[in-house]
PDB file of N, CA and C in Angstrom:
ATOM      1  N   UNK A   1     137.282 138.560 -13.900  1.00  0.00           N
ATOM      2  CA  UNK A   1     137.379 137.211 -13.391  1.00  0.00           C
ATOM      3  C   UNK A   1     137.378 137.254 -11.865  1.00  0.00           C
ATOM      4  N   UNK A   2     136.825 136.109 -11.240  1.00  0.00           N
ATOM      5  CA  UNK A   2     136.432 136.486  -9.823  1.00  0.00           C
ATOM      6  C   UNK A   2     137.845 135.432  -9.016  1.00  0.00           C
ATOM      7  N   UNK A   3     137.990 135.716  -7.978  1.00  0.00           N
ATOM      8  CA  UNK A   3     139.174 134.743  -7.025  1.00  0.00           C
ATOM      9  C   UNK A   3     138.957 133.710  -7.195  1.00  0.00           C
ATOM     10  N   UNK A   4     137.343 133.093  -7.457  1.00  0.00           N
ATOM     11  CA  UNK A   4     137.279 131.883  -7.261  1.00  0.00           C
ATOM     12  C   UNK A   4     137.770 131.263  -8.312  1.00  0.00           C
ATOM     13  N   UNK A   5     137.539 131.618  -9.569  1.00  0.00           N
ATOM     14  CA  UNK A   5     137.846 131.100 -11.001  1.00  0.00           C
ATOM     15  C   UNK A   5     139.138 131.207 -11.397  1.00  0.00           C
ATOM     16  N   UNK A   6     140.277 132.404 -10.826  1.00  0.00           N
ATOM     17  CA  UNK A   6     141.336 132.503 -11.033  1.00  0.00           C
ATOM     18  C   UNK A   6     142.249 131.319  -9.931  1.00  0.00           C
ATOM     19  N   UNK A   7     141.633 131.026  -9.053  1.00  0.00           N
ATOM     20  CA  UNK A   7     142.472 130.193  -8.040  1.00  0.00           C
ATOM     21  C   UNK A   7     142.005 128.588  -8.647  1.00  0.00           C
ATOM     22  N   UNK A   8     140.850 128.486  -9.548  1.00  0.00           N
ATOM     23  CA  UNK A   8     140.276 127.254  -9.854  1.00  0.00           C
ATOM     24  C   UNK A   8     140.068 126.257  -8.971  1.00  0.00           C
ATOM     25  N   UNK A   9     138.710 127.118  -8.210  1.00  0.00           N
ATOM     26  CA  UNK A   9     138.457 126.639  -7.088  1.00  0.00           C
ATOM     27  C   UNK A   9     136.905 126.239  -7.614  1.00  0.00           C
ATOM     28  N   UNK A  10     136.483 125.054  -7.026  1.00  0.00           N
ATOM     29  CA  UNK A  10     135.327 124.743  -7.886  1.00  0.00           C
ATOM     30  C   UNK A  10     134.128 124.425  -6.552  1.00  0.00           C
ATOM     31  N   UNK A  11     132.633 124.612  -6.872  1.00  0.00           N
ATOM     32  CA  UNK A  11     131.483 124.251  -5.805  1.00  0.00           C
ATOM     33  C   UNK A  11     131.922 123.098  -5.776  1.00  0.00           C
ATOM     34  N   UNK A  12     131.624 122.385  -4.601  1.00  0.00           N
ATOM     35  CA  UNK A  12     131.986 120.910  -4.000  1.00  0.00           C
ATOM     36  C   UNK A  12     130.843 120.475  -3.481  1.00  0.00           C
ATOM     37  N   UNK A  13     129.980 121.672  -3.400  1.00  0.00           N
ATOM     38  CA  UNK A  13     128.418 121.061  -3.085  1.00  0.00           C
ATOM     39  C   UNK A  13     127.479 120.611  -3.875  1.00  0.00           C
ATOM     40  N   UNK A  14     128.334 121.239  -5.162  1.00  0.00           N
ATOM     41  CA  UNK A  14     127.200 120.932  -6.382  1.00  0.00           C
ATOM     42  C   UNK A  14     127.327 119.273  -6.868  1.00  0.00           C
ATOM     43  N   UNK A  15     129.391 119.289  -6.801  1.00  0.00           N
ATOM     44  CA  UNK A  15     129.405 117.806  -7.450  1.00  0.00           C
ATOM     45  C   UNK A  15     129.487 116.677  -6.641  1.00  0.00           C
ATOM     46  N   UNK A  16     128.845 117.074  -5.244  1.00  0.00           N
ATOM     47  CA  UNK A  16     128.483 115.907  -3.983  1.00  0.00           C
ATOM     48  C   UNK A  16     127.556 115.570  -3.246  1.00  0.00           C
ATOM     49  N   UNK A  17     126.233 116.073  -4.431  1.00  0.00           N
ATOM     50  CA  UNK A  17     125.044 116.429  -3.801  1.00  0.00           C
ATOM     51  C   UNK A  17     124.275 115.167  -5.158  1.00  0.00           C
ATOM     52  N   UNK A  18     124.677 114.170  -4.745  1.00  0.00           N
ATOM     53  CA  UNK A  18     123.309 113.468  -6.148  1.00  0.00           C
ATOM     54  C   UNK A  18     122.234 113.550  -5.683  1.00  0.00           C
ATOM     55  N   UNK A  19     121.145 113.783  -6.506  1.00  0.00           N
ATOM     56  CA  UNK A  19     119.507 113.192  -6.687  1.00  0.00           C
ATOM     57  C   UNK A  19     119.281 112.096  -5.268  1.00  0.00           C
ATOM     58  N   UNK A  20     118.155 112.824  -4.558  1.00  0.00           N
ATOM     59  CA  UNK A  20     117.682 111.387  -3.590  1.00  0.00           C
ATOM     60  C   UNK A  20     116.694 110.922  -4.368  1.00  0.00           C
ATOM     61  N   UNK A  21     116.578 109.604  -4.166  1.00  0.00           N
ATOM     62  CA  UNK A  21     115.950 108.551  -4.422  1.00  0.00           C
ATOM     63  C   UNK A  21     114.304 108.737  -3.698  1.00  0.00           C
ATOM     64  N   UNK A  22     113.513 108.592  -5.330  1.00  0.00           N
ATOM     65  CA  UNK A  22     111.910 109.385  -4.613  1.00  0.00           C
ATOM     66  C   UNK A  22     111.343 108.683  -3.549  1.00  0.00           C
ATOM     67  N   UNK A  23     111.550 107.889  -3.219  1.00  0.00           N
ATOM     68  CA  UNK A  23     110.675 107.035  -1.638  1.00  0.00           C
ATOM     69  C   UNK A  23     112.160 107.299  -0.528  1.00  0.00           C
ATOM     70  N   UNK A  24     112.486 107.648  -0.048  1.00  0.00           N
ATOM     71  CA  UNK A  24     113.824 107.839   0.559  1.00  0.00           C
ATOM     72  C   UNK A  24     113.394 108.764   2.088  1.00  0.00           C
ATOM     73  N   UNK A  25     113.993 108.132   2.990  1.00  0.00           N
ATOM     74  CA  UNK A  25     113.850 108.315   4.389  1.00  0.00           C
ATOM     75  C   UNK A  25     115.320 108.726   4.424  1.00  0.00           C
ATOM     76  N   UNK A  26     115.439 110.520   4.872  1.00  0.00           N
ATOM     77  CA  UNK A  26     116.616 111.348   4.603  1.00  0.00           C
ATOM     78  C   UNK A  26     116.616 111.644   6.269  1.00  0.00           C
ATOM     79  N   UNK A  27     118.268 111.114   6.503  1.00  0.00           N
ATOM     80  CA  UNK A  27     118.704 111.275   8.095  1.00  0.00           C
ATOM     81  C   UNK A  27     119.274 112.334   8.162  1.00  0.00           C
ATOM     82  N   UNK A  28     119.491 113.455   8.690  1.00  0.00           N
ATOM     83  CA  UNK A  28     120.311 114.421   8.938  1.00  0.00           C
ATOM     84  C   UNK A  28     120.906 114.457   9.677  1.00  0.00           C
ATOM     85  N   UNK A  29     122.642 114.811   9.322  1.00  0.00           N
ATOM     86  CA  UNK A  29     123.415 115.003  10.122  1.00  0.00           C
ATOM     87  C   UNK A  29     124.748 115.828  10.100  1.00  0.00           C
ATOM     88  N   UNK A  30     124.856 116.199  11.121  1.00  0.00           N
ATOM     89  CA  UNK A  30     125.871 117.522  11.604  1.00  0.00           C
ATOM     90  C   UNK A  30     127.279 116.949  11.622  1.00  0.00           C
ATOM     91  N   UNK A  31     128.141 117.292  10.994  1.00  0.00           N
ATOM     92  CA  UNK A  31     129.827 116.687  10.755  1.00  0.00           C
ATOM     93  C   UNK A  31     130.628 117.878  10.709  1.00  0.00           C
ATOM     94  N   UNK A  32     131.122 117.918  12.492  1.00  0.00           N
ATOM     95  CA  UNK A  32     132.519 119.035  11.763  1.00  0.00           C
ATOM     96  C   UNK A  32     134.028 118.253  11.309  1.00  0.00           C
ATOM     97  N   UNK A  33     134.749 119.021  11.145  1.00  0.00           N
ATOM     98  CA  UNK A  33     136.235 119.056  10.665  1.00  0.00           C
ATOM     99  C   UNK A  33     136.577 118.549   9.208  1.00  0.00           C
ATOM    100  N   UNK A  34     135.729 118.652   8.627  1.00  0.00           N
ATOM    101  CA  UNK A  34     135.910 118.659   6.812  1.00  0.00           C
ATOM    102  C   UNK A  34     135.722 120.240   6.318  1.00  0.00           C
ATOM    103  N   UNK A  35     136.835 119.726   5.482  1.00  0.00           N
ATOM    104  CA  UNK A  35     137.150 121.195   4.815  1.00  0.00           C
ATOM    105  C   UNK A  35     137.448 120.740   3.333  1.00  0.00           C
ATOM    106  N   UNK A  36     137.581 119.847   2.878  1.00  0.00           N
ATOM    107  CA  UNK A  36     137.901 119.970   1.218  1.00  0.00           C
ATOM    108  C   UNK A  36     136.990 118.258   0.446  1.00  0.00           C
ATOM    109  N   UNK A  37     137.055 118.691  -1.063  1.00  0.00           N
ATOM    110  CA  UNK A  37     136.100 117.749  -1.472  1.00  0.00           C
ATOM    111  C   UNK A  37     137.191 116.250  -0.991  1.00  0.00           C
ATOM    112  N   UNK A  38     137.911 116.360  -0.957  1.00  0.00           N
ATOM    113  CA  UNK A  38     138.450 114.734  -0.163  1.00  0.00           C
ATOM    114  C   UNK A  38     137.908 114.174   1.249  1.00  0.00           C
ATOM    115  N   UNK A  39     137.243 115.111   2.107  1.00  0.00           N
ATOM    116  CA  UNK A  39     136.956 115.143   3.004  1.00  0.00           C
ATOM    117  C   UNK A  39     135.216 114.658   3.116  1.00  0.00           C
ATOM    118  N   UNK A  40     134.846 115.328   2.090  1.00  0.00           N
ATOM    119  CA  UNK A  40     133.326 114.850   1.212  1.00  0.00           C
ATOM    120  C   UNK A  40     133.090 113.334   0.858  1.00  0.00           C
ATOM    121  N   UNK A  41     134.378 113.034   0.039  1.00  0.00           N
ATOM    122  CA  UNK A  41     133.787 111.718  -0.423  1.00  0.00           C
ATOM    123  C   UNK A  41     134.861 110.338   0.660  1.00  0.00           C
ATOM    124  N   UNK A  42     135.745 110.967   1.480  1.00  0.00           N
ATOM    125  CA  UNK A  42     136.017 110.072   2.444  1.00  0.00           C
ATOM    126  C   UNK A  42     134.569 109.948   3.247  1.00  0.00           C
ATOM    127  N   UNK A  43     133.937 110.430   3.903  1.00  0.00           N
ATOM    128  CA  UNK A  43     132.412 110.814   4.442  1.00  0.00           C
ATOM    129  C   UNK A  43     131.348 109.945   3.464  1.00  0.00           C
ATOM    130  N   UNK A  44     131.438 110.059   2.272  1.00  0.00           N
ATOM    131  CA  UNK A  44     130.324 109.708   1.614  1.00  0.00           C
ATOM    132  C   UNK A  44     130.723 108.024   1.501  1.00  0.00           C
ATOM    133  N   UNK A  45     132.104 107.305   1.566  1.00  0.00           N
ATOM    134  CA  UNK A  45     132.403 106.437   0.932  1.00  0.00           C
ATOM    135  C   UNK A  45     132.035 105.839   2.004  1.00  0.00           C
ATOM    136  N   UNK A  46     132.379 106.132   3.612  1.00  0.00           N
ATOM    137  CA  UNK A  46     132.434 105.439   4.122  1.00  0.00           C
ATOM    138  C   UNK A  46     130.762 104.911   4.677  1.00  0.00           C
ATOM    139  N   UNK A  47     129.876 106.634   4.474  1.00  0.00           N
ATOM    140  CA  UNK A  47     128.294 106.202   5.097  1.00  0.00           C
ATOM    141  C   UNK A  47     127.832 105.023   3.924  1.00  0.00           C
ATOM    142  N   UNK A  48     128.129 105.248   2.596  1.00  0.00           N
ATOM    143  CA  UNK A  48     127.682 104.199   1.536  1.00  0.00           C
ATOM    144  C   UNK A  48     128.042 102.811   1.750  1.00  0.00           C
ATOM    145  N   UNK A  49     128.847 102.220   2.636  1.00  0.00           N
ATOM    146  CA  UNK A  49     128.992 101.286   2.889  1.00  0.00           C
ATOM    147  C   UNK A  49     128.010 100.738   4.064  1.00  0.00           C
ATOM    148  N   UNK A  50     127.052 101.345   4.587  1.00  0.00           N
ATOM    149  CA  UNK A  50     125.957 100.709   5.576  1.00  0.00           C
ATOM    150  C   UNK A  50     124.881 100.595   4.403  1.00  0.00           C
ATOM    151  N   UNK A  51     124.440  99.419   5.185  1.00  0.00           N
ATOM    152  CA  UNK A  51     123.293  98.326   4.128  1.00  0.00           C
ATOM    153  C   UNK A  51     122.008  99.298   4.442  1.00  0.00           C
ATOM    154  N   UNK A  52     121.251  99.355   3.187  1.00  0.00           N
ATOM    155  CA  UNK A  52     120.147 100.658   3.126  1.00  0.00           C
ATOM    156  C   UNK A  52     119.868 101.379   2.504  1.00  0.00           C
ATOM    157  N   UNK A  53     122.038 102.172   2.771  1.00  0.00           N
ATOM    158  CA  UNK A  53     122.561 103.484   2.345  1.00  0.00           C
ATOM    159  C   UNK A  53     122.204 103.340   1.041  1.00  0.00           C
ATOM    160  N   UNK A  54     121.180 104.844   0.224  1.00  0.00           N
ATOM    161  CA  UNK A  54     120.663 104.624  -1.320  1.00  0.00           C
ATOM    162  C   UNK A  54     121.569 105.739  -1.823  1.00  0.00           C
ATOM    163  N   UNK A  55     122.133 106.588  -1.081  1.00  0.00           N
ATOM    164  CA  UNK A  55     122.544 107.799  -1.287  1.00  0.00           C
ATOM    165  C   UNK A  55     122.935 108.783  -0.420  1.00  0.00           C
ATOM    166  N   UNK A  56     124.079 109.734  -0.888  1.00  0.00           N
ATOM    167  CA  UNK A  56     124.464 110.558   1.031  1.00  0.00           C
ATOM    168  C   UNK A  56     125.110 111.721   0.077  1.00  0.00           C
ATOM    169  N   UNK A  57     124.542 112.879   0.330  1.00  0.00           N
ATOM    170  CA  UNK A  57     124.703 114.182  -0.135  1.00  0.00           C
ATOM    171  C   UNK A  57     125.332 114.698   1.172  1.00  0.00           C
ATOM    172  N   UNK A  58     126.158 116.010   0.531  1.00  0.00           N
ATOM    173  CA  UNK A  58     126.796 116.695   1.863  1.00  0.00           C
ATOM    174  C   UNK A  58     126.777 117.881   1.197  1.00  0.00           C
ATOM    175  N   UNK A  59     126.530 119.135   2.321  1.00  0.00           N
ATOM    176  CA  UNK A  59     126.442 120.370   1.983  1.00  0.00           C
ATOM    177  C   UNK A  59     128.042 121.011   2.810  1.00  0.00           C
ATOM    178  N   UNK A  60     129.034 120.960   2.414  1.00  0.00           N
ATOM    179  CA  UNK A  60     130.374 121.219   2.994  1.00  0.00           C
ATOM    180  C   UNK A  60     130.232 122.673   3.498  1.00  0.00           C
ATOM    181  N   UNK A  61     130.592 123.015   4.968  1.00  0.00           N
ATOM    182  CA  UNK A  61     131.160 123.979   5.077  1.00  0.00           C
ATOM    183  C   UNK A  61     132.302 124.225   5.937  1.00  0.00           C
ATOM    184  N   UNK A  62     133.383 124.581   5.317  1.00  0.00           N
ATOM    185  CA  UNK A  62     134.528 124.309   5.085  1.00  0.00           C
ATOM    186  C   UNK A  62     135.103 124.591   6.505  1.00  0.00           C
ATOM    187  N   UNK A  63     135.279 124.165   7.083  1.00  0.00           N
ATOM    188  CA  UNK A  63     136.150 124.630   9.035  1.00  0.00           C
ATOM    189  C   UNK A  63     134.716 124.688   9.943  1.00  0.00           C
ATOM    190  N   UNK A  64     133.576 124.301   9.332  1.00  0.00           N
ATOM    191  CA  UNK A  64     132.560 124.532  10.283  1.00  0.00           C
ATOM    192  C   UNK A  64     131.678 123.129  10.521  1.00  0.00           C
ATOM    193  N   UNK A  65     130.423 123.390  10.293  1.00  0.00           N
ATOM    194  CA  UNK A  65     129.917 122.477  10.389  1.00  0.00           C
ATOM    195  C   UNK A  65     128.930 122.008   9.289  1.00  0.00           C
ATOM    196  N   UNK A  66     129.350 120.707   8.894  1.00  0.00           N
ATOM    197  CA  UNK A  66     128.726 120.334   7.265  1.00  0.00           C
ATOM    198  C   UNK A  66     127.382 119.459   7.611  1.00  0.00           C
ATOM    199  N   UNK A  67     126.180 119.945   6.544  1.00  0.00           N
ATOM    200  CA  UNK A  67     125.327 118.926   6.830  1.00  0.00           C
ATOM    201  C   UNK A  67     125.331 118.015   5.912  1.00  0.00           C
ATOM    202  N   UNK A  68     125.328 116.780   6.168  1.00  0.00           N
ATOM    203  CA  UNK A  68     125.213 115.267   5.528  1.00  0.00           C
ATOM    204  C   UNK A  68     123.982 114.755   5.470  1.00  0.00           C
ATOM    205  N   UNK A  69     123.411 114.400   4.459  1.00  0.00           N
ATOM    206  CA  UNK A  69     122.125 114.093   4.280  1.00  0.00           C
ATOM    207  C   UNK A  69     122.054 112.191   3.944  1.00  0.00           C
ATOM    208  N   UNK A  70     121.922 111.337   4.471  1.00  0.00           N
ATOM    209  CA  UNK A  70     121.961 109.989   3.941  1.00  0.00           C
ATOM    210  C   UNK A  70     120.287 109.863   3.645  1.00  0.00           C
ATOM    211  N   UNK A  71     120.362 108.842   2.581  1.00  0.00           N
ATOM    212  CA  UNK A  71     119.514 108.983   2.083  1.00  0.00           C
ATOM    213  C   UNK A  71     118.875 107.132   1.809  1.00  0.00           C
ATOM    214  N   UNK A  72     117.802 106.914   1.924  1.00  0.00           N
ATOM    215  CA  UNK A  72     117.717 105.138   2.454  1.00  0.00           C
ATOM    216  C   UNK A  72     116.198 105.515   2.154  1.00  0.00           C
ATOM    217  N   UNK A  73     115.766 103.752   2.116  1.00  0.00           N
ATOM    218  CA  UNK A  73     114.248 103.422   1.768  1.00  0.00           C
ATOM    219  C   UNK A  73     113.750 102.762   3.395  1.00  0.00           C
ATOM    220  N   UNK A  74     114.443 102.429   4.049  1.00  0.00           N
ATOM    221  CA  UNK A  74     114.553 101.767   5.408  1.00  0.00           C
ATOM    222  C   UNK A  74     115.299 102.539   6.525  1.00  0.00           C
ATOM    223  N   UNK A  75     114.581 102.608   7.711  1.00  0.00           N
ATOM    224  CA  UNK A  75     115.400 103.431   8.756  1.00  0.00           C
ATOM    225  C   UNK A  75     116.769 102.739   9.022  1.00  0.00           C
ATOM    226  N   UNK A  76     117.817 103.691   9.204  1.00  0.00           N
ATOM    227  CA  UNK A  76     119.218 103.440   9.925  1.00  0.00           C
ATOM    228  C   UNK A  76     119.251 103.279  10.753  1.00  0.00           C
ATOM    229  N   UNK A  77     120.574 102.163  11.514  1.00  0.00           N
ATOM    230  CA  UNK A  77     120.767 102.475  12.448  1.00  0.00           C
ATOM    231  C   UNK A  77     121.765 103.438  12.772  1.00  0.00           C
ATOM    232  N   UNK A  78     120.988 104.686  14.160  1.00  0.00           N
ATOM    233  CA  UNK A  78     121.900 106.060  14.607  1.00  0.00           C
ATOM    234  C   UNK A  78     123.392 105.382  14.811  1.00  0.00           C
ATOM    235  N   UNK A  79     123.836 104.380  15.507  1.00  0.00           N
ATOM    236  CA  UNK A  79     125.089 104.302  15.786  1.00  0.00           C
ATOM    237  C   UNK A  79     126.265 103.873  14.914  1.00  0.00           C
ATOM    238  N   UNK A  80     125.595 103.610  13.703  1.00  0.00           N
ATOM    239  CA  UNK A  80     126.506 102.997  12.255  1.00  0.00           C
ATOM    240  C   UNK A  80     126.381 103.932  11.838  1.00  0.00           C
ATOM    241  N   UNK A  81     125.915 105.437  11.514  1.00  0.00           N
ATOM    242  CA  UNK A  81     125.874 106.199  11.026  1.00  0.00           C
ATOM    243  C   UNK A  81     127.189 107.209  11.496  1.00  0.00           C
ATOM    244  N   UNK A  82     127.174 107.084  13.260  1.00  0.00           N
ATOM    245  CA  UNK A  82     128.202 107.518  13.854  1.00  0.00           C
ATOM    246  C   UNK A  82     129.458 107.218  13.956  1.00  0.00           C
ATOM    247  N   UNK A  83     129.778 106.018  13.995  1.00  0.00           N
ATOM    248  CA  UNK A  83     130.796 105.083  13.482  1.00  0.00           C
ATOM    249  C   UNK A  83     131.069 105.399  12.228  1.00  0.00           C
ATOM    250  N   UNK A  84     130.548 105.241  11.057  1.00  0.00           N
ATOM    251  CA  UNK A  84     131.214 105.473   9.851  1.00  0.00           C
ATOM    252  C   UNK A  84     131.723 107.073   9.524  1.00  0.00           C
ATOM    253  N   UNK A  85     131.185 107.746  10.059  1.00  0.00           N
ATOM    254  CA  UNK A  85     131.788 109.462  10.297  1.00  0.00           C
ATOM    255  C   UNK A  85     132.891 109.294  10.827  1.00  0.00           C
ATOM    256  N   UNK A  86     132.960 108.908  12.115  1.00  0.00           N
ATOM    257  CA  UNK A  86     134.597 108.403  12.816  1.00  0.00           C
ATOM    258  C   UNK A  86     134.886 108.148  12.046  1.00  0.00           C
ATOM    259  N   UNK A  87     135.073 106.815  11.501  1.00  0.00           N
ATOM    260  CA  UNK A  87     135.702 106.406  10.805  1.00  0.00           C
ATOM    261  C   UNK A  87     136.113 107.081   9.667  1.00  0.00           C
ATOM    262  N   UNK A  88     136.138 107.673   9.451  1.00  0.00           N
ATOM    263  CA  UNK A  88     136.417 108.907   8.243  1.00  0.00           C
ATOM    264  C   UNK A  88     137.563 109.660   8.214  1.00  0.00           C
ATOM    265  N   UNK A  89     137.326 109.612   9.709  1.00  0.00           N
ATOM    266  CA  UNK A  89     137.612 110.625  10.876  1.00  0.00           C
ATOM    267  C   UNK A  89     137.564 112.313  10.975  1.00  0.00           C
ATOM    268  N   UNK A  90     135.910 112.039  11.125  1.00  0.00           N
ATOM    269  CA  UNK A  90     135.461 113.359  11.714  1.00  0.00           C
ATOM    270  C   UNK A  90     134.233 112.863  12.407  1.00  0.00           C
ATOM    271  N   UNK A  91     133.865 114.090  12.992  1.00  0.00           N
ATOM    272  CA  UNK A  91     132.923 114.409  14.305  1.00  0.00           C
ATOM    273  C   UNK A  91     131.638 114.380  14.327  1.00  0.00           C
ATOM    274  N   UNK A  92     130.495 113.540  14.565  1.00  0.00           N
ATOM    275  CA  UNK A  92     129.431 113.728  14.503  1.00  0.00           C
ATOM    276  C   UNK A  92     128.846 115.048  15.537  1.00  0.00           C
ATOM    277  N   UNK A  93     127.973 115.640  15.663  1.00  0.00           N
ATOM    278  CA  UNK A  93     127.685 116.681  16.706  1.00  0.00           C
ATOM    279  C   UNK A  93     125.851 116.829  16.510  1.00  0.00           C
ATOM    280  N   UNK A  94     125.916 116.761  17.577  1.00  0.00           N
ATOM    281  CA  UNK A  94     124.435 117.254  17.913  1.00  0.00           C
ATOM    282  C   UNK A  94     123.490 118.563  17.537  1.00  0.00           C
ATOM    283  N   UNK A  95     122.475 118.443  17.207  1.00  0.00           N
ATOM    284  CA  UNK A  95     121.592 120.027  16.334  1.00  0.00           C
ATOM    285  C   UNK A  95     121.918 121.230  17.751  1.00  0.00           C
TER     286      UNK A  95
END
């Protein structure tokens, strides 16, 4: 049995990653200071609340830097995207 299974520690990328939507204009973006799946779907709850938002996958890495994928049929706007990360409260950051 491996650490991960004995500590019942589970992928968080697998169960926060839905299906994008096949016509979908995918924004990428860089989010540090999440570290656990609460941190995922505080992030996801809050980008799903901008009008558009079809879908928002996150690839967590845990104390570093996570990529967030939103996922829309219509371009976003960059600064509601940034705002709702705050609002989360974590860090948007530049590539």
């Amino acid at each position: 049995m491996t650490d991960r299974i004995q500590l019942g520690l589970t992928d968080v990328s697998a169960s926060a990653t839905p299906a994008a939507p096949a016509s979908a204009i995918n924004e990428e973006l860089l989010v540090t200071g999440m570290t656990c799946a609460h941190c995922v779907a505080s992030v996801r709850e809050e980008l799903s609340e901008i009008d558009g938002v079809e879908a928002v996958s996150v690839d967590l890495v845990a104390g570093g830097t996570s990529h967030v994928t939103v996922h829309s049929a219509t371009p976003l706007d960059d600064d509601a995207l940034t705002a709702a990360i705050e609002e989360a409260g974590y860090t948007r950051v530049s590539a």
